[in-house]
Protein backbone atom coordinates (compact mmCIF):
# COMPACT_ATOMS: atom_id res chain seq x y z
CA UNK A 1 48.82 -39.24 15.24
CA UNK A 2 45.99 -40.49 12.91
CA UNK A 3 44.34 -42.41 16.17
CA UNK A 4 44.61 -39.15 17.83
CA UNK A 5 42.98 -37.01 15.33
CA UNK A 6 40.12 -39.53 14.86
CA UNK A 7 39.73 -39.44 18.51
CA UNK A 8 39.33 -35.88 18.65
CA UNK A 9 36.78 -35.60 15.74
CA UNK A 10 34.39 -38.58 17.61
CA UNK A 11 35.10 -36.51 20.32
CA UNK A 12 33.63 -33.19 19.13
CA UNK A 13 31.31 -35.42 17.30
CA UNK A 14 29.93 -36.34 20.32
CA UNK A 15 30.02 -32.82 21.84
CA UNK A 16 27.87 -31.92 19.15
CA UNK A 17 25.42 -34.11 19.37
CA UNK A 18 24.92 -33.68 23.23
CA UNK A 19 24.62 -29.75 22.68
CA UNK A 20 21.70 -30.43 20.49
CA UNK A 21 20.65 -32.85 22.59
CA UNK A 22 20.36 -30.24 25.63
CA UNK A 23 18.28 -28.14 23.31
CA UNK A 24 14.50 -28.72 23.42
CA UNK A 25 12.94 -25.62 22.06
CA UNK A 26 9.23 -25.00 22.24
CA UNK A 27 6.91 -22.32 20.76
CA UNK A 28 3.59 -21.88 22.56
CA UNK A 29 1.14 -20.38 20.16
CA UNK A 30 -1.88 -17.22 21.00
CA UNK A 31 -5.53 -17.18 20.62
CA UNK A 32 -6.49 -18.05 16.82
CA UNK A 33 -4.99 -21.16 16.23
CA UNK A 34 -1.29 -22.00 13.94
CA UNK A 35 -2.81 -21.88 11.35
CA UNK A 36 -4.50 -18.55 10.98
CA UNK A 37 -2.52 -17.33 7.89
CA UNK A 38 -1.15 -14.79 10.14
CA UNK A 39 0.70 -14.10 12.82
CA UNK A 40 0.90 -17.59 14.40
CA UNK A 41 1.74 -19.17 11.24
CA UNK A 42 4.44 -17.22 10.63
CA UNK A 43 5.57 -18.26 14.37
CA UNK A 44 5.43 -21.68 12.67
CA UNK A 45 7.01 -21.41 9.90
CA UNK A 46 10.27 -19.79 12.03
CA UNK A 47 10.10 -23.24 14.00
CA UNK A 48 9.57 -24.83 10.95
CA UNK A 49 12.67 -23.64 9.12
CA UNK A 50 14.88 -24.45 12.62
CA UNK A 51 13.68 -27.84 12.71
CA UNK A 52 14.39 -28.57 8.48
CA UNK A 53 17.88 -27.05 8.76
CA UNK A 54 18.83 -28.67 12.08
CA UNK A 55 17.19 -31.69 12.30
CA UNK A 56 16.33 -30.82 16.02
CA UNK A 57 12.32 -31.34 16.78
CA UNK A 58 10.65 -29.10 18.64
CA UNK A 59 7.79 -28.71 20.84
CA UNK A 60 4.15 -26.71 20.46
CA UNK A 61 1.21 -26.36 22.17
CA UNK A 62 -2.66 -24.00 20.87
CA UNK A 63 -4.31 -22.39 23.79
CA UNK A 64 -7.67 -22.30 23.80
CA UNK A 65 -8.17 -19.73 26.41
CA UNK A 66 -6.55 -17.05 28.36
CA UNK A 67 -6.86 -19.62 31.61
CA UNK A 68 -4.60 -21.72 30.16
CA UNK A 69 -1.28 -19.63 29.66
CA UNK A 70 0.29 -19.78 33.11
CA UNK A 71 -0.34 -23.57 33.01
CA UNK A 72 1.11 -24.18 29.73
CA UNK A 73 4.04 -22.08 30.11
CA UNK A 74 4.55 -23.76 33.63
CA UNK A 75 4.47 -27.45 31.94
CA UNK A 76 6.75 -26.63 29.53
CA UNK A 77 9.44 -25.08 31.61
CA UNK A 78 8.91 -27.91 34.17
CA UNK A 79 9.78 -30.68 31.37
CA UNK A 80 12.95 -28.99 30.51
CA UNK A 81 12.09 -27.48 26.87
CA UNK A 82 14.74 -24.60 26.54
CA UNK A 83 13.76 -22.07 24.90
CA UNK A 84 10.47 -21.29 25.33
CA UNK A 85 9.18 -19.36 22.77
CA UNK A 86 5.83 -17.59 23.12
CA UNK A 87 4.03 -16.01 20.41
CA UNK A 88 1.94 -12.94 21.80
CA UNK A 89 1.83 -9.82 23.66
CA UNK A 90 -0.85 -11.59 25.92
CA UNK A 91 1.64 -13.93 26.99
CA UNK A 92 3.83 -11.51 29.90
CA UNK A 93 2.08 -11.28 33.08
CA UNK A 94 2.24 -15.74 32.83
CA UNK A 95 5.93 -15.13 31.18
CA UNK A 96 6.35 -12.42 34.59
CA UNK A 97 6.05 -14.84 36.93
CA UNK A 98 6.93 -18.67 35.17
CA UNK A 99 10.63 -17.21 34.25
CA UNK A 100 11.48 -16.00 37.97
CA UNK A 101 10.42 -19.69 38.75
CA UNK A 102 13.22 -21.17 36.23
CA UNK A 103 15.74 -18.81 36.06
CA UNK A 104 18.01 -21.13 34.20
CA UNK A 105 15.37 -21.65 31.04
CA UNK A 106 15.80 -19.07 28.09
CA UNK A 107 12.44 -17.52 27.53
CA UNK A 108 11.42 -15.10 24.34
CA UNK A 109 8.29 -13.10 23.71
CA UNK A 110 7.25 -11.77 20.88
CA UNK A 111 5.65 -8.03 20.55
CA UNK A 112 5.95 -7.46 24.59
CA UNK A 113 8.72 -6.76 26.80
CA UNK A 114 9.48 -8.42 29.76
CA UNK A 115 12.37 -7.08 31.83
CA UNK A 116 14.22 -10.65 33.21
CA UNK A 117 17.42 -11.63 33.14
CA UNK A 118 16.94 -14.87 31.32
CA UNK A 119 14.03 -12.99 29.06
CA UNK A 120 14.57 -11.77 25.30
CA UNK A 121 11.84 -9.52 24.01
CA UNK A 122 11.38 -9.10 20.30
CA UNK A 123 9.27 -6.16 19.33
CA UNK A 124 8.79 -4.88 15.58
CA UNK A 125 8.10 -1.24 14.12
CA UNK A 126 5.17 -2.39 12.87
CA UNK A 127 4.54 1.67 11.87
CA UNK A 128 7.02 1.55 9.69
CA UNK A 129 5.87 -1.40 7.43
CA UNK A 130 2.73 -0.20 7.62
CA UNK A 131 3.34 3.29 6.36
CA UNK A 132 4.85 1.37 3.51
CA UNK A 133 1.71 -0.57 2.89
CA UNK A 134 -0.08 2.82 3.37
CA UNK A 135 1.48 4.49 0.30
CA UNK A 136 0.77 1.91 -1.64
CA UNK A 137 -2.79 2.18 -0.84
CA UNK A 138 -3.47 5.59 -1.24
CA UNK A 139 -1.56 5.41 -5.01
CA UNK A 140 -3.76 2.23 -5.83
CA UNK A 141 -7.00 3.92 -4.71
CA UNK A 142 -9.14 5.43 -7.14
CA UNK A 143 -11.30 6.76 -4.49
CA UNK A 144 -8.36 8.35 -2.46
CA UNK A 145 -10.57 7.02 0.71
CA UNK A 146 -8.72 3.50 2.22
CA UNK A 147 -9.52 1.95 4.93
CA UNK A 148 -8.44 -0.05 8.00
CA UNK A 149 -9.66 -3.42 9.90
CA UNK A 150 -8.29 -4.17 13.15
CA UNK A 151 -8.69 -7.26 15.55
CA UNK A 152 -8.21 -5.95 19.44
CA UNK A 153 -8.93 -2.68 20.04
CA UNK A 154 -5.10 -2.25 21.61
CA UNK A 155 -2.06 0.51 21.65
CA UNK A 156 -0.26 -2.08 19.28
CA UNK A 157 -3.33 -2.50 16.85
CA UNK A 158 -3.00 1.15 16.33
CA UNK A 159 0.35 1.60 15.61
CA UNK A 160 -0.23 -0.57 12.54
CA UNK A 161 -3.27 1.83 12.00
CA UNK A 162 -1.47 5.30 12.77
CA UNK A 163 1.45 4.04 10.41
CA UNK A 164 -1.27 3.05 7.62
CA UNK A 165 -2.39 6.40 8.17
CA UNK A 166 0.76 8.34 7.55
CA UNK A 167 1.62 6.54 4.61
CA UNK A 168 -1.77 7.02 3.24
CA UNK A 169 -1.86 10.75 3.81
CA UNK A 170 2.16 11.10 2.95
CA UNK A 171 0.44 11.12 -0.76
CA UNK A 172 -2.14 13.65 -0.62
CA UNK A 173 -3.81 15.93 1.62
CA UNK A 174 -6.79 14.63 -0.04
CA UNK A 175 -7.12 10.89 1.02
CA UNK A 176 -9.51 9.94 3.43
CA UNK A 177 -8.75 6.57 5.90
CA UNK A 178 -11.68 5.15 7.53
CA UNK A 179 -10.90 2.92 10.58
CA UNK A 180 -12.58 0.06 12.49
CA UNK A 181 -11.85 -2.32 14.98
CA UNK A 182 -13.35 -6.19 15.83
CA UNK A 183 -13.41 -6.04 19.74
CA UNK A 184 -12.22 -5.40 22.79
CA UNK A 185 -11.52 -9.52 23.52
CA UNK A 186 -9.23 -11.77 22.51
CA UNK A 187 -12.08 -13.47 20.27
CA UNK A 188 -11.21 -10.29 18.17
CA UNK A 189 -8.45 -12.28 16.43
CA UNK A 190 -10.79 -14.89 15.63
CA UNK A 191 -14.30 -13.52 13.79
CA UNK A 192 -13.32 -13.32 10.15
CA UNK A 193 -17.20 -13.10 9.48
CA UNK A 194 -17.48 -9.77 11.56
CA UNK A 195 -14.17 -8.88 9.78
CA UNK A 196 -16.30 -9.34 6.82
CA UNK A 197 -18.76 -7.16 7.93
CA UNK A 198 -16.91 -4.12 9.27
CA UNK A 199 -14.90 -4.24 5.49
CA UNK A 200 -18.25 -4.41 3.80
CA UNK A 201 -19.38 -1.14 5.79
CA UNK A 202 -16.23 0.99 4.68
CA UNK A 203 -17.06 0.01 1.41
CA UNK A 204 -20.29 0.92 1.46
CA UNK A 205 -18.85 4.18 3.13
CA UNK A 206 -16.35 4.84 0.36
CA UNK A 207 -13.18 2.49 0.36
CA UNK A 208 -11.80 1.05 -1.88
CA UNK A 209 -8.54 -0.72 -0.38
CA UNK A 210 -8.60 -2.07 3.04
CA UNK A 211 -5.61 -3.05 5.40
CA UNK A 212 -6.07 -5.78 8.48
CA UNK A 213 -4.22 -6.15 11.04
CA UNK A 214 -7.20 -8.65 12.63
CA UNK A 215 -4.92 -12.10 12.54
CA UNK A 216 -7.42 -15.11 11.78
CA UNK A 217 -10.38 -12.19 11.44
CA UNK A 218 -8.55 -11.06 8.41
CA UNK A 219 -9.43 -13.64 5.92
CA UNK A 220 -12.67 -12.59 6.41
CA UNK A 221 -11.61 -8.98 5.08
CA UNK A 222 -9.53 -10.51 2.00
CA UNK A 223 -12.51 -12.30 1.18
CA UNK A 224 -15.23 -10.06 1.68
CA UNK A 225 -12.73 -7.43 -0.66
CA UNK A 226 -12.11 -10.02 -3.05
CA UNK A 227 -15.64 -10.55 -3.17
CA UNK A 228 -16.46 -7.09 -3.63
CA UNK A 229 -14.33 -6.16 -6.33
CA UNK A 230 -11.69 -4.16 -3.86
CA UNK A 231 -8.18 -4.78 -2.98
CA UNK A 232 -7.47 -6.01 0.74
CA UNK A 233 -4.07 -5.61 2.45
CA UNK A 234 -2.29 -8.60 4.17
CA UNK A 235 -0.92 -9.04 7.50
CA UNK A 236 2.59 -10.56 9.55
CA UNK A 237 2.48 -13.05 7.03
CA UNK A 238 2.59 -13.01 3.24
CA UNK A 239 -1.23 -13.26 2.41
CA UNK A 240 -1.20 -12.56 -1.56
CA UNK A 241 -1.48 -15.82 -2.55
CA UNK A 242 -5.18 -15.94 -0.52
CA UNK A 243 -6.70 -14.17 -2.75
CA UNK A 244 -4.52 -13.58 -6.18
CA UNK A 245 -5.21 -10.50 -8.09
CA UNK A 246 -6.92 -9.11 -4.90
CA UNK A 247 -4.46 -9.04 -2.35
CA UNK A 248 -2.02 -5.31 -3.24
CA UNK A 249 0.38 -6.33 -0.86
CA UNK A 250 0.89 -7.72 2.66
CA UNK A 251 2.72 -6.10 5.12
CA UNK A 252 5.31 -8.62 6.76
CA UNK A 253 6.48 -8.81 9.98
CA UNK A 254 8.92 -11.53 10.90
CA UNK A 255 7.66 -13.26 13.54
CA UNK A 256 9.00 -16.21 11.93
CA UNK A 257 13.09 -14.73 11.83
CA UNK A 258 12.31 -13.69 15.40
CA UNK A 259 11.17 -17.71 16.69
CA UNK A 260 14.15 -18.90 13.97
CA UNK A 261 16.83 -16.47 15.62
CA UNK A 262 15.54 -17.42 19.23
CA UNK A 263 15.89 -20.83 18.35
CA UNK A 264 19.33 -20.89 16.62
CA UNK A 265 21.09 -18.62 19.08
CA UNK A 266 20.13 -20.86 21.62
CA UNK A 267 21.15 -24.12 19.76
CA UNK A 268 24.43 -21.40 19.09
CA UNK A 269 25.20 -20.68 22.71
CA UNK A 270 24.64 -17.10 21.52
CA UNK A 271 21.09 -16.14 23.09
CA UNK A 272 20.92 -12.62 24.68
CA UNK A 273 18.38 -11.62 27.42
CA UNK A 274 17.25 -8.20 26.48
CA UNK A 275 15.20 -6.07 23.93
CA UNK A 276 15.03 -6.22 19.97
CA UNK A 277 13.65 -3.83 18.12
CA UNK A 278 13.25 -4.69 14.59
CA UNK A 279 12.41 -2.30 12.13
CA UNK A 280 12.63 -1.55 7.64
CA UNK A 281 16.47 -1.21 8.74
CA UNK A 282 16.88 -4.60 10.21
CA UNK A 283 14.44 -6.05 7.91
CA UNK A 284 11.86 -7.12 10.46
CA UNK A 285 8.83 -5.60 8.84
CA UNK A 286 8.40 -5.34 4.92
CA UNK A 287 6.37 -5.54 2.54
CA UNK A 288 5.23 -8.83 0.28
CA UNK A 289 5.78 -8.70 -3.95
CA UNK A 290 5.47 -11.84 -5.82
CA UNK A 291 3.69 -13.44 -8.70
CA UNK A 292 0.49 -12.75 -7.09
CA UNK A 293 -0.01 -8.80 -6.99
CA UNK A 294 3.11 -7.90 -9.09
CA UNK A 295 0.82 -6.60 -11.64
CA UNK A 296 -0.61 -4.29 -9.27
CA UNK A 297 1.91 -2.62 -8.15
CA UNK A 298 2.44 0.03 -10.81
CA UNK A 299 6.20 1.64 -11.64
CA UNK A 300 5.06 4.91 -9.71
CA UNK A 301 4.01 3.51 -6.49
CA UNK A 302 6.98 1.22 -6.70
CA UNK A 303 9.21 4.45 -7.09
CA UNK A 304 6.94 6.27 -4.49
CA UNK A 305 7.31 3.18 -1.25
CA UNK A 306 11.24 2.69 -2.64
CA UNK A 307 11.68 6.42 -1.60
CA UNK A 308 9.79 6.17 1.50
CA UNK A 309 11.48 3.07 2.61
CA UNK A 310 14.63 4.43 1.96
CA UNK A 311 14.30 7.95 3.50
CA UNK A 312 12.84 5.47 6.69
CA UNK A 313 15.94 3.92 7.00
CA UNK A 314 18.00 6.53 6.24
CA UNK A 315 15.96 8.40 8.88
CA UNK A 316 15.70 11.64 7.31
CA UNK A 317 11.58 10.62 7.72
CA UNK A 318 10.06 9.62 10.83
CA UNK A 319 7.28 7.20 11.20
CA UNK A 320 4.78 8.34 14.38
CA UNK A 321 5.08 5.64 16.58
CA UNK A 322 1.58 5.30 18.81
CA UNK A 323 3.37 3.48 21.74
CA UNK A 324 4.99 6.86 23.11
CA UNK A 325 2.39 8.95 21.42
CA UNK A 326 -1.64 8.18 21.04
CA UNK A 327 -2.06 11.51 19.38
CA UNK A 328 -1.35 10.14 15.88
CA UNK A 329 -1.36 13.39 14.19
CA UNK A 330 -1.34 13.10 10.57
């Protein structure tokens, strides 16, 4: 009986060990580079957490150009790494046409959806966080004009922007939101000095708090707020600590839970083809408070985004979303 029962243990044991050994996850990064304190980071850092609390390695790969998409997704497929993570809304027409090639490789893409059988699509209501973020704003303002910096000049830019808006206004009828964009290229995500610049502008025109949703052009807006004596608003990834005392909050979105999740259920046997949605409810967007800006955040705008986040979840308030409707009237 004891043979047996040691038997059986090696046994699943080994079973173990060759499920995680038929598990070769990848993450394939966008324009801007890991490390842009951002959303690619926070890509990372989901890959980073899988690999600490499995022990299974994984695979990445920074594009340098829009050319080289189809190629890398391609590659990766072709060498067997399963899933295949991509980081991107720029990443579906290669994602389109690399997963009908592999049908049996599990494919995810963040913040576009891809309708394939062996795709999962994980997109966020950014509006929501950022209406959040947006009452926060408007209460720390002692100009009651705010201001917004985004990268692309996209639908999905401007949801964060039409949310910022709502939140802003949700205070008074009285605060004005100035709004700017880097580009119409992806080198939009990547020009923190013209960041710099466009922040310096709404300054100049009034603002007092500014919000980016620019990726690596953002830490040119911390910094040139920071440097002007303003407060700057964080992006996807916690980004108080970049400039203490400057930063009022960040507005999260988990790209990391959303690479850690693909990852796991995968590894779990448990991934699903299909769309997520991730919202305040499911905790896929937030908002950052730590040691950093704590000080900041006063009792009455804590009171004031704790009843608007819970009235969003609740859903007794709704949060324009610009993806079904560009009016954003506010």
């Amino acid at each position: 009986m004891k043979k047996t029962l040691l038997g059986l243990l090696a046994f699943s044991m080994m079973s173990a060990t060759a499920l995680a050994a038929d598990i070769k996850p990848a993450v394939i990064y966008d324009l801007g580079g890991k490390f842009d304190k951002s959303f690619n980071e926070s890509a990372f850092n989901g890959a980073e957490k899988f690999k600490t609390e499995t022990g299974i390695a994984y695979r990445e790969f920074e594009i340098a150009n829009d050319a080289q998409r189809e190629q890398a997704l391609r590659r990766f497929a072709g060498d067997g790494n399963n899933p295949i993570v991509m980081a991107g809304f720029s990443w579906a027409a290669a994602l389109e046409k690399v997963s009908a090639e592999y049908p049996d490789t599990k494919f995810a893409i963040i913040d576009m959806v891809v309708e394939k059988p062996n795709v999962k699509s994980v997109v966020f209501k950014e509006q929501e966080g950022s209406y959040l973020v947006g009452v926060l704003a408007a209460l720390a303002s002692k100009s009651k004009t705010v201001s917004f910096v985004g990268g692309m000049d996209i639908p999905l830019i401007h949801k964060f922007a039409c949310g910022y808006i709502g939140g802003a206004k949700s205070t008074g009828a009285d605060v004005k939101v100035l709004e700017a964009y880097t580009g119409t290229t992806p080198e939009a995500w990547n020009d923190p000095v013209k960041g710099g610049e466009i922040a310096k502008s709404q300054f100049d025109q009034g603002s007092d708090v500014v919000y980016h949703a620019a990726g690596g052009t953002g830490v040119g807006v911390l910094q040139a707020a920071a440097d002007a004596g303003k407060l700057g608003i964080g992006v996807d990834s916690n980004q108080n600590a970049m400039q203490p005392g400057k930063v009022l909050t960040s507005m999260l979105k988990r790209v990391d839970v959303a690479v850690y999740d693909s990852f796991m259920s995968a590894k779990n046997d448990t991934f699903k083809a299909g769309i997520s949605n991730l919202g305040l409810k499911e905790d896929g967007v937030g908002y950052a408070v730590d040691d950093n800006n704590k000080a900041l955040i006063t009792p009455e705008m804590q009171a004031a985004v704790d009843k608007a986040k819970a009235d969003i979840i609740a859903g007794t308030l709704q949060v324009h979303d610009y993806m079904t409707d560009e009016t954003c009237a506010y």
